[in-house]
N, C-alpha and C. Protein backbone atom coordinates (compact mmCIF):
# COMPACT_ATOMS: atom_id res chain seq x y z
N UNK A 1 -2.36 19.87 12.05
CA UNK A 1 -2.28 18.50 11.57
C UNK A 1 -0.79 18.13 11.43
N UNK A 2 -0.30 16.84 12.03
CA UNK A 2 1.21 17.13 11.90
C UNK A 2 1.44 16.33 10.28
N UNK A 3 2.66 15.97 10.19
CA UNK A 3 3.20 15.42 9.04
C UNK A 3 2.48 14.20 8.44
N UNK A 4 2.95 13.07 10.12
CA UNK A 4 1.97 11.77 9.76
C UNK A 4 1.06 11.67 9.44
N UNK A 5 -0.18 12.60 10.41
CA UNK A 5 -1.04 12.33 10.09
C UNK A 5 -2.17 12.50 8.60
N UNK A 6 -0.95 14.01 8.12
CA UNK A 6 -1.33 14.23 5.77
C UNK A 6 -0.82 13.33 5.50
N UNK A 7 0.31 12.27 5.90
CA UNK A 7 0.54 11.33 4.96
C UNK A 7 -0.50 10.29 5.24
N UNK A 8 -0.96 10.33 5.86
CA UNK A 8 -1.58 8.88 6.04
C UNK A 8 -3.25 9.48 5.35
N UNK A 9 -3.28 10.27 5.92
CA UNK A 9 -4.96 10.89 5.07
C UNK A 9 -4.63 10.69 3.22
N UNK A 10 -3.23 10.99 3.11
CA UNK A 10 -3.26 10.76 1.73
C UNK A 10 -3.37 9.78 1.03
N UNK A 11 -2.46 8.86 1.88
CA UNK A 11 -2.48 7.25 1.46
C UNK A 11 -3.99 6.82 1.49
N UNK A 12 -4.96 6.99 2.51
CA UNK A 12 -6.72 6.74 2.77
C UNK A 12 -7.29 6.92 1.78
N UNK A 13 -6.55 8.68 0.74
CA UNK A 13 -7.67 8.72 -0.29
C UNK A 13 -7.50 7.90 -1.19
N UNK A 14 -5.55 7.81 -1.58
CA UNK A 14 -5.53 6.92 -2.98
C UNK A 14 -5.70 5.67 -3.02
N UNK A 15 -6.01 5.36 -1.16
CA UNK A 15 -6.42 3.64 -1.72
C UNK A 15 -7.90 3.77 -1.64
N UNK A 16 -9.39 4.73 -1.66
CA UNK A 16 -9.84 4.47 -1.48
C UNK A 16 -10.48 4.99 -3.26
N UNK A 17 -9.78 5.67 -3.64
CA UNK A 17 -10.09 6.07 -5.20
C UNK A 17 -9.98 5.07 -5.82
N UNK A 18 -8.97 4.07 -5.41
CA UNK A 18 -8.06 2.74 -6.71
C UNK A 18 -8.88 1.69 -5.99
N UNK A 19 -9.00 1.54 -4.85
CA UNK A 19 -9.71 0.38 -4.51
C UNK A 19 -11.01 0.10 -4.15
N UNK A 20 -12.07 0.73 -5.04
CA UNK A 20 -13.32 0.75 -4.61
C UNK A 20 -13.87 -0.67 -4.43
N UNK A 21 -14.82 -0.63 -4.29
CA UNK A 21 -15.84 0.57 -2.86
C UNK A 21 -15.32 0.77 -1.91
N UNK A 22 -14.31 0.21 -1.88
CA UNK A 22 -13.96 -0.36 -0.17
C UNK A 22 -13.40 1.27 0.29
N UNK A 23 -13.54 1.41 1.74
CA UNK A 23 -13.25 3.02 2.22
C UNK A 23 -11.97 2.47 3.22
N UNK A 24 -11.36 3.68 3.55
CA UNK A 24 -10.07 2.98 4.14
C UNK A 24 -9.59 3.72 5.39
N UNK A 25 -9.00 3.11 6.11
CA UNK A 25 -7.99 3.97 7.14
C UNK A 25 -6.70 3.51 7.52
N UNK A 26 -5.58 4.68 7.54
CA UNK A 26 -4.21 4.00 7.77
C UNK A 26 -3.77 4.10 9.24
N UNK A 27 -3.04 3.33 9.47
CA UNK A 27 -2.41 2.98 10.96
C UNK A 27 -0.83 3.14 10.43
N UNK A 28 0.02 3.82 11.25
CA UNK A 28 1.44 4.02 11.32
C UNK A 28 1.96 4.49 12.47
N UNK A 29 3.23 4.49 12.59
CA UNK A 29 4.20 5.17 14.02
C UNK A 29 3.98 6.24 13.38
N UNK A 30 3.86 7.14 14.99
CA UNK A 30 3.46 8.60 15.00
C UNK A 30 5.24 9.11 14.41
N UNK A 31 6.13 8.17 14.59
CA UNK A 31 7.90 9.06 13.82
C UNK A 31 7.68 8.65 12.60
N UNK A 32 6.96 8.43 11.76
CA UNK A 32 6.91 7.46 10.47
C UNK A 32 6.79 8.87 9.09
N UNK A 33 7.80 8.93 8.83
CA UNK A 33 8.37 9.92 7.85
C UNK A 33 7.84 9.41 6.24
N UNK A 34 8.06 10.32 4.96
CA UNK A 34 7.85 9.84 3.77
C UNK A 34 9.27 8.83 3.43
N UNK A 35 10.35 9.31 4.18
CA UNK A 35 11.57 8.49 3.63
C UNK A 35 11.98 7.10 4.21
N UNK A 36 11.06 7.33 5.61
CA UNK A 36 11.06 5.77 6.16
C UNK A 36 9.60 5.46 6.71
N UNK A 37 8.51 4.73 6.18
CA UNK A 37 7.24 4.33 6.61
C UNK A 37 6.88 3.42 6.47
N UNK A 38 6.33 2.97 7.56
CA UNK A 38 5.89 1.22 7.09
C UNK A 38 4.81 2.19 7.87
N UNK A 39 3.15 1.31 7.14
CA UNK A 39 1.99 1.41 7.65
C UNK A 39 1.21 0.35 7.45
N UNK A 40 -0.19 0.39 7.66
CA UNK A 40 -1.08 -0.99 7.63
C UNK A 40 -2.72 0.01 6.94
N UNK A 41 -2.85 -0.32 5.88
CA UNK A 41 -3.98 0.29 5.63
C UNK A 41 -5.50 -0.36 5.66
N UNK A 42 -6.22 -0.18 6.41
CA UNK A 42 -7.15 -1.18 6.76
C UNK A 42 -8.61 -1.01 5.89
N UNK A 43 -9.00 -2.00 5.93
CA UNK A 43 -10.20 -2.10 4.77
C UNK A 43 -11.35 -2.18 5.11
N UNK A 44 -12.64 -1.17 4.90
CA UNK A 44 -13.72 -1.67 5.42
C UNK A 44 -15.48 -1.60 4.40
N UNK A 45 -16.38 -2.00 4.66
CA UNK A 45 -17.31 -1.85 3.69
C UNK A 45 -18.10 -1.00 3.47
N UNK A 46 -18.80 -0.20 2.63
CA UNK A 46 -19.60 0.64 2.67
C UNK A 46 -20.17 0.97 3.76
N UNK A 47 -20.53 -0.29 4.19
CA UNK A 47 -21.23 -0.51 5.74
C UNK A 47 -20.81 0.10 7.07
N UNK A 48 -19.54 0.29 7.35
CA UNK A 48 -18.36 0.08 8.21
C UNK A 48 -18.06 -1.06 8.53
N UNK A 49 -18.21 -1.98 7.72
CA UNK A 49 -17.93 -3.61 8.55
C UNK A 49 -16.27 -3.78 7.90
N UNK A 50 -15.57 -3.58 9.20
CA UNK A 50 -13.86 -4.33 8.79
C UNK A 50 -14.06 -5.53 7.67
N UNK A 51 -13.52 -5.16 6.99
CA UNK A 51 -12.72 -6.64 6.00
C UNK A 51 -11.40 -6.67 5.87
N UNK A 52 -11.25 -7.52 6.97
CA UNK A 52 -9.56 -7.77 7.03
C UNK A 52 -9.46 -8.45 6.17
N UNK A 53 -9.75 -9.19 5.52
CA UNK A 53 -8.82 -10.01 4.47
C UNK A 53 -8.21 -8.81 3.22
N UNK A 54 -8.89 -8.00 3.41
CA UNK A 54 -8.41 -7.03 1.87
C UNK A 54 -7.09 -5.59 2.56
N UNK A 55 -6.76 -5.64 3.97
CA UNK A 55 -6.28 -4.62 4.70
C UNK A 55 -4.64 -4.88 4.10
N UNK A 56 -4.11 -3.86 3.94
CA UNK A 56 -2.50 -3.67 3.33
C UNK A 56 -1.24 -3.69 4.38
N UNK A 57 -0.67 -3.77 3.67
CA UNK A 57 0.74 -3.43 4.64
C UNK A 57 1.44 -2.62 3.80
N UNK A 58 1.72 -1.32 4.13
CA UNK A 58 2.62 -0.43 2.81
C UNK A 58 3.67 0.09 3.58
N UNK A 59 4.90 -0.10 3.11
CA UNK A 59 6.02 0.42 3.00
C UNK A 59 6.71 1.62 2.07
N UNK A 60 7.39 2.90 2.54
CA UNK A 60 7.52 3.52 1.48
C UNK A 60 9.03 3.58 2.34
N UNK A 61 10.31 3.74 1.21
CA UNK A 61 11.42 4.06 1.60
C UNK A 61 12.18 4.46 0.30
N UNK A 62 13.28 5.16 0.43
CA UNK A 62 13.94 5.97 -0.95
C UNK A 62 15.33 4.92 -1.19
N UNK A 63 15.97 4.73 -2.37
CA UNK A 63 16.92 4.51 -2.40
C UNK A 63 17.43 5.20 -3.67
N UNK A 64 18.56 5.99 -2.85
CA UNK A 64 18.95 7.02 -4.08
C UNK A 64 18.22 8.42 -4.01
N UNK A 65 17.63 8.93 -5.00
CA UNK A 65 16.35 10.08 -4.86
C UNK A 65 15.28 9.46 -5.30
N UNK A 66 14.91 8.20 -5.69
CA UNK A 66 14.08 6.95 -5.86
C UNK A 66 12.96 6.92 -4.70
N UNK A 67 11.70 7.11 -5.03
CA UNK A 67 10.87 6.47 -4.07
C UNK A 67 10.91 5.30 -4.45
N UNK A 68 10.88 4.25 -3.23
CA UNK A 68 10.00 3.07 -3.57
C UNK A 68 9.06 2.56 -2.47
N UNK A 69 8.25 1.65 -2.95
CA UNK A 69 7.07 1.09 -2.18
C UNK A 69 6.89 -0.27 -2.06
N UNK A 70 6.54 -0.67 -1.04
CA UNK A 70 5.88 -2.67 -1.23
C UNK A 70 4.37 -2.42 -0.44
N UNK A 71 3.66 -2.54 -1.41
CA UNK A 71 2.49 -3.76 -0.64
C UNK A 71 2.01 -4.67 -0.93
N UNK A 72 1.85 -5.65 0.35
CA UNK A 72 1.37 -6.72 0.59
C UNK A 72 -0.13 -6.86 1.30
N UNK A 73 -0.73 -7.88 1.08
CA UNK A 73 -1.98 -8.10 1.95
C UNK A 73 -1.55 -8.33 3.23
N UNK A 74 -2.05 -7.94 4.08
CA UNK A 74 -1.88 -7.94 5.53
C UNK A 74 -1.73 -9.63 6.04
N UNK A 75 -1.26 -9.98 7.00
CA UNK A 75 -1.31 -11.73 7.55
C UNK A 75 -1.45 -12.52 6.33
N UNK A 76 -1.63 -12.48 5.27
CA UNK A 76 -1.37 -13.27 4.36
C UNK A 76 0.01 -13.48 3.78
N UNK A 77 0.69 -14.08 4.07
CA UNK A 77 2.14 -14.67 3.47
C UNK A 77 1.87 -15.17 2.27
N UNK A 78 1.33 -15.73 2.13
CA UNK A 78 0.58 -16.88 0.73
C UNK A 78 0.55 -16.03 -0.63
N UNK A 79 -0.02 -14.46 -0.35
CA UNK A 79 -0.15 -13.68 -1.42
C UNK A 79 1.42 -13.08 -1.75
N UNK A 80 1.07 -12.90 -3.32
CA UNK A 80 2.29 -11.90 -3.74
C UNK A 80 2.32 -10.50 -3.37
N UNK A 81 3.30 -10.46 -3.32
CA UNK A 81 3.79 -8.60 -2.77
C UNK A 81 4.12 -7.86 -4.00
N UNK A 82 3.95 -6.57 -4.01
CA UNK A 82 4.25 -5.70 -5.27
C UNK A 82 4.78 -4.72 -4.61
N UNK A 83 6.17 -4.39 -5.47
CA UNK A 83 6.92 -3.86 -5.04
C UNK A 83 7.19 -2.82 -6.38
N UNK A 84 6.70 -1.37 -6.10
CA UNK A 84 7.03 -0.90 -7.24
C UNK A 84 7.67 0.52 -6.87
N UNK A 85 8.52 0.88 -7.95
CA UNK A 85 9.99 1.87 -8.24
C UNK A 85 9.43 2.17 -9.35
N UNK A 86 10.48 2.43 -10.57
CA UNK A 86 9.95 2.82 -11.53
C UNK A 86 9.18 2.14 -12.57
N UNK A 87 8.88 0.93 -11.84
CA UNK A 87 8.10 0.18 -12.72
C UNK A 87 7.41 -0.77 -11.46
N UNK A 88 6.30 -1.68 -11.72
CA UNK A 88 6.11 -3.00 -10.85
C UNK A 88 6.49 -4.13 -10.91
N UNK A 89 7.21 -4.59 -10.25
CA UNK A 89 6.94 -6.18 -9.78
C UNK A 89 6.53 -6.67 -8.83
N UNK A 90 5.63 -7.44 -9.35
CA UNK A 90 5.27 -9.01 -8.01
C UNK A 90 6.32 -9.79 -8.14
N UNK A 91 6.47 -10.25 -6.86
CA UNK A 91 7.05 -11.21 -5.77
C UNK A 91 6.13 -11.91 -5.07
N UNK A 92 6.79 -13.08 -5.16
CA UNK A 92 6.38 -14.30 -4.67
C UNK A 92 6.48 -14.06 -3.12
N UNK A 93 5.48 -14.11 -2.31
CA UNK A 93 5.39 -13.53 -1.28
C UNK A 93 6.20 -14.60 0.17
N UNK A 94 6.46 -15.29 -0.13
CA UNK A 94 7.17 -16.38 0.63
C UNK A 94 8.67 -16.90 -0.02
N UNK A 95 8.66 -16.79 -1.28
CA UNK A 95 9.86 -17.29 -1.78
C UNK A 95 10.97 -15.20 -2.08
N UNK A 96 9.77 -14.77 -2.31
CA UNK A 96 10.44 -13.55 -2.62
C UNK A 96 11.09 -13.69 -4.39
N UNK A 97 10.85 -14.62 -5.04
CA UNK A 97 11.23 -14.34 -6.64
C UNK A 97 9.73 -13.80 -7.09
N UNK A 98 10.12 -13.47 -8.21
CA UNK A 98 9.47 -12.60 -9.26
C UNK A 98 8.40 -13.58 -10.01
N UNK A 99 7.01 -13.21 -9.79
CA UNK A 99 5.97 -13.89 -10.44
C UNK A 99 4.86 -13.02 -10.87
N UNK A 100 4.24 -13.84 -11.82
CA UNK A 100 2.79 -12.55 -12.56
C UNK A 100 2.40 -12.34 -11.25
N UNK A 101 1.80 -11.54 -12.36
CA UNK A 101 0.19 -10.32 -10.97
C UNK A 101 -0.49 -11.26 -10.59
N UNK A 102 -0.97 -11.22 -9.39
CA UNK A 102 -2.43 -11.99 -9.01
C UNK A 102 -3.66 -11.46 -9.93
N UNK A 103 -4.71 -12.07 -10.35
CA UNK A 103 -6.08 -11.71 -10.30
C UNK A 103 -6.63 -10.33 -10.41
N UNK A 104 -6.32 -10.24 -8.95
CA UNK A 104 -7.40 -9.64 -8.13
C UNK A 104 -5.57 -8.09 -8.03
N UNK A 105 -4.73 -8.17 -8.57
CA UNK A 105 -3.84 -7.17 -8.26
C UNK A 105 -3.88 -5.63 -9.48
N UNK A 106 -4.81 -5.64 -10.05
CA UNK A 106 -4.16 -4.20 -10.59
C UNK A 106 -4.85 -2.82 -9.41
N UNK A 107 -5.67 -3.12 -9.00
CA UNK A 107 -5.94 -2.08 -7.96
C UNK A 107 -4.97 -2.17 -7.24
N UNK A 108 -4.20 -2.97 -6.55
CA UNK A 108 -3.21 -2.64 -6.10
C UNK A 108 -2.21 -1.93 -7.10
N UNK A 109 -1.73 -1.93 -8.12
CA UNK A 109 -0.84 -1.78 -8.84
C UNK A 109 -1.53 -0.09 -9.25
N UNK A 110 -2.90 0.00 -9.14
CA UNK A 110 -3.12 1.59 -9.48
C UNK A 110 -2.83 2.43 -8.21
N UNK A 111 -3.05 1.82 -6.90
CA UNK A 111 -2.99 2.71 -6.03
C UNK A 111 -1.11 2.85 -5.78
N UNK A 112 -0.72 1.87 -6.30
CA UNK A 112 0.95 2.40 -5.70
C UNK A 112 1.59 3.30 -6.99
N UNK A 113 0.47 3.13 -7.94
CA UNK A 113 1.26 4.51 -9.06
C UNK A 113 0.54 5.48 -8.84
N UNK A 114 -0.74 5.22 -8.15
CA UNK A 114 -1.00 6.99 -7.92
C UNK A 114 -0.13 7.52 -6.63
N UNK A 115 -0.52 6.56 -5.61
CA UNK A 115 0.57 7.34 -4.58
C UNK A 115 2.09 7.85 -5.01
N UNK A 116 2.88 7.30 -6.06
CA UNK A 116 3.74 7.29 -5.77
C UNK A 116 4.02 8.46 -6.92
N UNK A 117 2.62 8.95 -7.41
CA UNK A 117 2.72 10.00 -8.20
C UNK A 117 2.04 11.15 -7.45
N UNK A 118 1.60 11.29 -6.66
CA UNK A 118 1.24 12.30 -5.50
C UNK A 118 2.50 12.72 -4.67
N UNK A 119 3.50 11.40 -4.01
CA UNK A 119 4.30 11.94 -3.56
C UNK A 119 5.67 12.21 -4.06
N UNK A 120 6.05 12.01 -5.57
CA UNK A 120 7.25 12.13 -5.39
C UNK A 120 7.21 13.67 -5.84
């Protein structure tokens, strides 16, 4: 199994623990390292029926000995992005300033502290 492909099985489980029901699979470049990764984690239903509207876009990159992370909802510009280091913030996903959580965001906000407590 090479590198990419445990990171990305890993990312599958913790979004599929934090974001139930929904089951998941990640898409990334086969060079896509822990220190530089952009991926797309895709969302689907118990069923297997794709639900793109709920599919991610995750970024992981270091600055310093710092992990950090952003995700965003996939093709949605409109939504806020969360971008979390040692703490979270949302961002305004078009303006890029700093605004509350969405709604519908602490599953996001659990899966980027578990990942980011698996990998550092």
């Amino acid at each position: 199994m090479s590198a990419c492909s445990e990171l990305e099985t890993l990312i599958a489980s913790a979004a599929d623990l934090c974001c139930k029901p929904y089951l998941h699979a990640v898409l990334s470049a086969d060079d896509a390292t822990l220190d530089d990764y952009c991926g797309r984690v895709e969302c689907r239903g118990g069923d297997g029926q794709r639900l793109e509207e709920f599919d991610l876009e995750l970024e992981l990159y270091r600055s310093g000995t710092d992990l950090n992370l952003t995700l965003a909802w996939a093709d949605q510009p409109h939504r806020p992005i969360l971008w979390h280091g040692q703490h979270p913030v949302w961002m305004d996903g078009e303006t890029g300033k700093r605004c509350s959580a969405p709604a519908d965001g602490a599953p996001l906000e659990a899966f980027a502290r578990r990942l980011r407590a698996l990998l550092v």
